[in-house]
N, C-alpha and C. Protein backbone atom coordinates (compact mmCIF):
# COMPACT_ATOMS: atom_id res chain seq x y z
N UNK A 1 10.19 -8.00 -11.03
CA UNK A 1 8.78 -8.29 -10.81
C UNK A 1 8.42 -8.11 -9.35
N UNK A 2 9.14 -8.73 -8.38
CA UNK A 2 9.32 -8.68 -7.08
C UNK A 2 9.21 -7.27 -6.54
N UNK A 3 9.82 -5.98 -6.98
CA UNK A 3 9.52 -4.27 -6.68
C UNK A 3 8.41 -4.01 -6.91
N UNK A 4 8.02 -4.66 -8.24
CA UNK A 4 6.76 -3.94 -8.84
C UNK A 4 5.64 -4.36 -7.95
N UNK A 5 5.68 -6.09 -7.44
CA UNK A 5 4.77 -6.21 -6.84
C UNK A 5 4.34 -5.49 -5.90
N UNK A 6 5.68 -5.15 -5.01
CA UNK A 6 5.81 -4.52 -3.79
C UNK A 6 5.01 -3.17 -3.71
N UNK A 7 5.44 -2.08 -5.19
CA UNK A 7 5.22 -1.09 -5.49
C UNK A 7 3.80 -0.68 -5.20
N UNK A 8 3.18 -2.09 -5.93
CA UNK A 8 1.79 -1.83 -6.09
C UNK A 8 0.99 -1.75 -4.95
N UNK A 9 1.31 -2.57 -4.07
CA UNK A 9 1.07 -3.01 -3.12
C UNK A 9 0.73 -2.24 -2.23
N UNK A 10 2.11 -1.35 -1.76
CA UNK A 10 2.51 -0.02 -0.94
C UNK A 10 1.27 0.99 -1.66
N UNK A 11 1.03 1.36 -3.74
CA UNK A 11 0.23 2.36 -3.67
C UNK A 11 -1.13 1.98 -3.15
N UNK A 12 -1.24 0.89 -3.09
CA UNK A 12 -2.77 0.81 -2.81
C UNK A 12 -2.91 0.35 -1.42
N UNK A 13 -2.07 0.25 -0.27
CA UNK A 13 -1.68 0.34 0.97
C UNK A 13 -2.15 2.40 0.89
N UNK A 14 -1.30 2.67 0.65
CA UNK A 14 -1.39 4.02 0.59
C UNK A 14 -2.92 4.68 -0.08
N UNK A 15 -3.42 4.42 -0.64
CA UNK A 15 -4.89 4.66 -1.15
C UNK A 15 -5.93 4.68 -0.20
N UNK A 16 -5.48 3.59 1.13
CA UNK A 16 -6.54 3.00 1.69
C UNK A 16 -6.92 4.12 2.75
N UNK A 17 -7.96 3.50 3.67
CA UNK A 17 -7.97 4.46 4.89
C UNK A 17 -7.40 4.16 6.48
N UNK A 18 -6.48 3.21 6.10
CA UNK A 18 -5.54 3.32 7.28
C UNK A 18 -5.00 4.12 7.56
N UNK A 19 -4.86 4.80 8.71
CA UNK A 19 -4.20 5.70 9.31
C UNK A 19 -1.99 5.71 9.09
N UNK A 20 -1.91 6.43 8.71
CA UNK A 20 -0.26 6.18 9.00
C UNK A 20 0.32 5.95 9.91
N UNK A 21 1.27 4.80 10.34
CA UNK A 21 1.55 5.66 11.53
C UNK A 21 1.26 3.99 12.71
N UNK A 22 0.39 3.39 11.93
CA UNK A 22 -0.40 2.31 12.46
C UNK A 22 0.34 0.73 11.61
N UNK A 23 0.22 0.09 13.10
CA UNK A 23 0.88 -1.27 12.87
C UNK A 23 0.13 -2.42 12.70
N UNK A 24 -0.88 -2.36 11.48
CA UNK A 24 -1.57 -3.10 11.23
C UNK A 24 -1.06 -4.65 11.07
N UNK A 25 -1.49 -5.87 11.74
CA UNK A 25 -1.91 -6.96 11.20
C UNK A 25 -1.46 -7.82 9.83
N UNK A 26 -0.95 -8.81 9.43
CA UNK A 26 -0.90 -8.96 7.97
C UNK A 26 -1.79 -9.16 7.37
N UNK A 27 -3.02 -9.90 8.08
CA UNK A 27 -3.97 -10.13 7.76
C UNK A 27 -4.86 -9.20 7.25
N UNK A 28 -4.72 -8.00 8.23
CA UNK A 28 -5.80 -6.37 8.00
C UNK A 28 -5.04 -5.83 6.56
N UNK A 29 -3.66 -5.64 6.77
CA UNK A 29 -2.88 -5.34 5.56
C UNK A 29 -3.20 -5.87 4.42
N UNK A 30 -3.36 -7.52 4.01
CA UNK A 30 -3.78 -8.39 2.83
C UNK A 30 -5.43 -7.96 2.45
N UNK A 31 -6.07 -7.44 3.37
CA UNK A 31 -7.27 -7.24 3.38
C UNK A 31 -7.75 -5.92 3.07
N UNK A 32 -6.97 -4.71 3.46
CA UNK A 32 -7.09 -3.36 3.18
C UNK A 32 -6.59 -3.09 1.65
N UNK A 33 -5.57 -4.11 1.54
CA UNK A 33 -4.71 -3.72 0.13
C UNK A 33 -5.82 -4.22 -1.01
N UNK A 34 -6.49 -5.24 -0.94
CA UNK A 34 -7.54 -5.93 -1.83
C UNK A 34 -8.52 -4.87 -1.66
N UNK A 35 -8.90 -4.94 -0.66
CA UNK A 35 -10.66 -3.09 -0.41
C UNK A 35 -10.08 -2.23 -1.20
N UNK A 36 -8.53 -1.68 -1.57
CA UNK A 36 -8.50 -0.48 -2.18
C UNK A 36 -7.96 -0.97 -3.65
N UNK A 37 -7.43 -1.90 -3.56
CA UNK A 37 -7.85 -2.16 -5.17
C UNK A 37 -9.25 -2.36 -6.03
N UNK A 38 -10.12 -2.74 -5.12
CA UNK A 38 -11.41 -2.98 -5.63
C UNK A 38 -11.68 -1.26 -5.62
N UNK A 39 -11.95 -0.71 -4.68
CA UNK A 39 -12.29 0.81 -4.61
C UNK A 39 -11.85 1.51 -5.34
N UNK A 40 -10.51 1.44 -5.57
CA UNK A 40 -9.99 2.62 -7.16
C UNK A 40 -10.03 1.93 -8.11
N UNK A 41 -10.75 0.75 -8.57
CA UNK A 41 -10.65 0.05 -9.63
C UNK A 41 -9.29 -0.54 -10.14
N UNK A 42 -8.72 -0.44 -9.34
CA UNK A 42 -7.42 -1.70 -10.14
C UNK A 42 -6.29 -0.72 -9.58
N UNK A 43 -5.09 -1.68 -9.65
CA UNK A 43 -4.02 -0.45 -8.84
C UNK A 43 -3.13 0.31 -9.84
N UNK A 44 -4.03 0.65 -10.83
CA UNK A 44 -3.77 1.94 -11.67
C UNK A 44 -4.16 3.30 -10.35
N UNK A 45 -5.86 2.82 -10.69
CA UNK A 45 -6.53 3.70 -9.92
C UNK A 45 -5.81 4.33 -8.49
N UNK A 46 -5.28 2.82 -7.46
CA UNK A 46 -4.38 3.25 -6.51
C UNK A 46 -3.09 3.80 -6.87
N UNK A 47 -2.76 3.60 -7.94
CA UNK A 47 -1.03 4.88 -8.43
C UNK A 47 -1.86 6.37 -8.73
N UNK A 48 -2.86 6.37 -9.17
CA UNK A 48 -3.43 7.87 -9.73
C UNK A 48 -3.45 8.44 -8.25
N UNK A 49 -4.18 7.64 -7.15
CA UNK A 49 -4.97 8.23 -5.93
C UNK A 49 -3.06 8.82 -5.48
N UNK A 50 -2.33 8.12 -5.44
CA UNK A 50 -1.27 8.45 -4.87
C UNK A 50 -0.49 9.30 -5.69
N UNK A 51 -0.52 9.61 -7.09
CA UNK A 51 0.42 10.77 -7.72
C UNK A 51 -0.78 11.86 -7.55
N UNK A 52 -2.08 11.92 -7.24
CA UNK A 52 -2.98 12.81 -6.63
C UNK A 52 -2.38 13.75 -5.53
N UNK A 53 -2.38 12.99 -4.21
CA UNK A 53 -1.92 13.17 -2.97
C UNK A 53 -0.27 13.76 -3.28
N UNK A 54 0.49 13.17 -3.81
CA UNK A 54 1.72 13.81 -4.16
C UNK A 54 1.68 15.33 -4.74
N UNK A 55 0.56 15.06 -5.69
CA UNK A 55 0.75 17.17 -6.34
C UNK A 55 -0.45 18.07 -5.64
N UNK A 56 -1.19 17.30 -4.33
CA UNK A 56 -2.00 18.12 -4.05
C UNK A 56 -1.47 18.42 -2.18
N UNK A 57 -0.87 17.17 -1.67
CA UNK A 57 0.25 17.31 -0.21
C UNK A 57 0.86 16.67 0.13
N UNK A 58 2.12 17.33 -1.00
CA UNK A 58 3.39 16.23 -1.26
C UNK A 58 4.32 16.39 0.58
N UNK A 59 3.93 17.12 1.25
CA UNK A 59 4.75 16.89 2.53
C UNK A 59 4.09 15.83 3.40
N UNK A 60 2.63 15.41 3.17
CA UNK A 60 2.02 14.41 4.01
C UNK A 60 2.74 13.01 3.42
N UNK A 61 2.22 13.05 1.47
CA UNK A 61 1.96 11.85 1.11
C UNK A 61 3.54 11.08 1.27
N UNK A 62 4.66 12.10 1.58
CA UNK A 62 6.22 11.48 1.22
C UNK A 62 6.05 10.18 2.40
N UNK A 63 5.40 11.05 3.98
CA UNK A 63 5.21 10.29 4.98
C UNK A 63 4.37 9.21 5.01
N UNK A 64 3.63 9.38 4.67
CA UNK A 64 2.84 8.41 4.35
C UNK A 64 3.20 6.96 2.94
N UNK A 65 4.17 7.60 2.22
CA UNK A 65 4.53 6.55 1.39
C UNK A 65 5.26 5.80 1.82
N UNK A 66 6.12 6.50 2.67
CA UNK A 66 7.37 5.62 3.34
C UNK A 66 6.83 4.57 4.66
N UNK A 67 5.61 4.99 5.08
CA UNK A 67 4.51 3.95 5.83
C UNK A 67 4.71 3.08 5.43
N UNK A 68 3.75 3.32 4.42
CA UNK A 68 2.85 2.23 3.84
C UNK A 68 4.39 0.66 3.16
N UNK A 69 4.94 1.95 2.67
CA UNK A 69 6.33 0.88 1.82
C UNK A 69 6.72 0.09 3.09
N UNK A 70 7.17 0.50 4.01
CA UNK A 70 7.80 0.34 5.81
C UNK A 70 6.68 -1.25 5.63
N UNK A 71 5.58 -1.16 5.92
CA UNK A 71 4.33 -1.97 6.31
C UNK A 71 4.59 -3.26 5.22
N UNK A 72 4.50 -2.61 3.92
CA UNK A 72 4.43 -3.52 3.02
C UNK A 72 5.37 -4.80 2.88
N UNK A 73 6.45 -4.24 2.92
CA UNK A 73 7.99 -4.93 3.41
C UNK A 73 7.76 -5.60 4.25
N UNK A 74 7.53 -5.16 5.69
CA UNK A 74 7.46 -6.39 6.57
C UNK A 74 6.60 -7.21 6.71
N UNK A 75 5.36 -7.06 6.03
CA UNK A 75 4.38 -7.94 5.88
C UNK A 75 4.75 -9.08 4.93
N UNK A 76 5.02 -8.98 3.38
CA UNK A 76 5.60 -9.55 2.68
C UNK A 76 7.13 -10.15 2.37
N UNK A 77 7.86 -9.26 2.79
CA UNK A 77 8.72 -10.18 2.66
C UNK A 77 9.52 -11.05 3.58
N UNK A 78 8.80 -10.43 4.85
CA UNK A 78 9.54 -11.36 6.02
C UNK A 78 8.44 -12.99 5.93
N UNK A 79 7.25 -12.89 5.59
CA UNK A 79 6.61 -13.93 5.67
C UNK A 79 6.30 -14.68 4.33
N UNK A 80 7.22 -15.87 3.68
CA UNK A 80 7.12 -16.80 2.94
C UNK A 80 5.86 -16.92 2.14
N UNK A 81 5.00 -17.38 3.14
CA UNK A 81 3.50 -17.61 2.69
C UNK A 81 2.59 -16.38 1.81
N UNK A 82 3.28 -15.32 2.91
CA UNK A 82 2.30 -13.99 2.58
C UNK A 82 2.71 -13.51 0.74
N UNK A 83 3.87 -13.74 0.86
CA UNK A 83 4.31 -13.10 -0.62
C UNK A 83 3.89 -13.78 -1.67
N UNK A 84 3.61 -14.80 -1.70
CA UNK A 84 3.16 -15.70 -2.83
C UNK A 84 1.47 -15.30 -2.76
N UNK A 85 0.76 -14.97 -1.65
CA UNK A 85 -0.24 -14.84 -1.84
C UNK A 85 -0.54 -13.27 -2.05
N UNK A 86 -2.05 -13.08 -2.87
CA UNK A 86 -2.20 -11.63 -3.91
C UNK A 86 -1.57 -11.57 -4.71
């Protein structure tokens, strides 16, 4: 359950319009990840936006997945509080 959360997390991290690359905040992170779930409608929508980006520039989105996953991780699982919340 714990991956999946993560999973989701990272695609709709990845959906958003943060820049890659960027050491966002946990706070901006908890906050960008909710804007792009609301924006693709649910984080279906954020897995579509991201198997999108994969068959349309699978050399950006690899970088960019491994971001967002990078981000997601240390936001969540180093901080107790943060993971229980979303």
């Amino acid at each position: 359950m714990r991956s999946q959360l993560l999973a989701a997390r990272a695609a709709a991290l990845f959906a958003s319009d943060l820049p890659a690359g960027s050491r966002p905040s946990p706070a901006l992170v908890e906050a960008t990840i909710a804007e792009s779930v609301r924006t693709c409608g649910g984080t279906r929508g954020c897995v579509a936006a991201l198997a999108a980006a994969y068959g349309d520039y699978p050399e950006t989105a690899v970088a960019r997945m491994r971001w967002a996953r990078s981000v997601v991780q240390g936001v969540y699982e180093s901080s107790p509080h943060m993971a229980l919340a979303a």
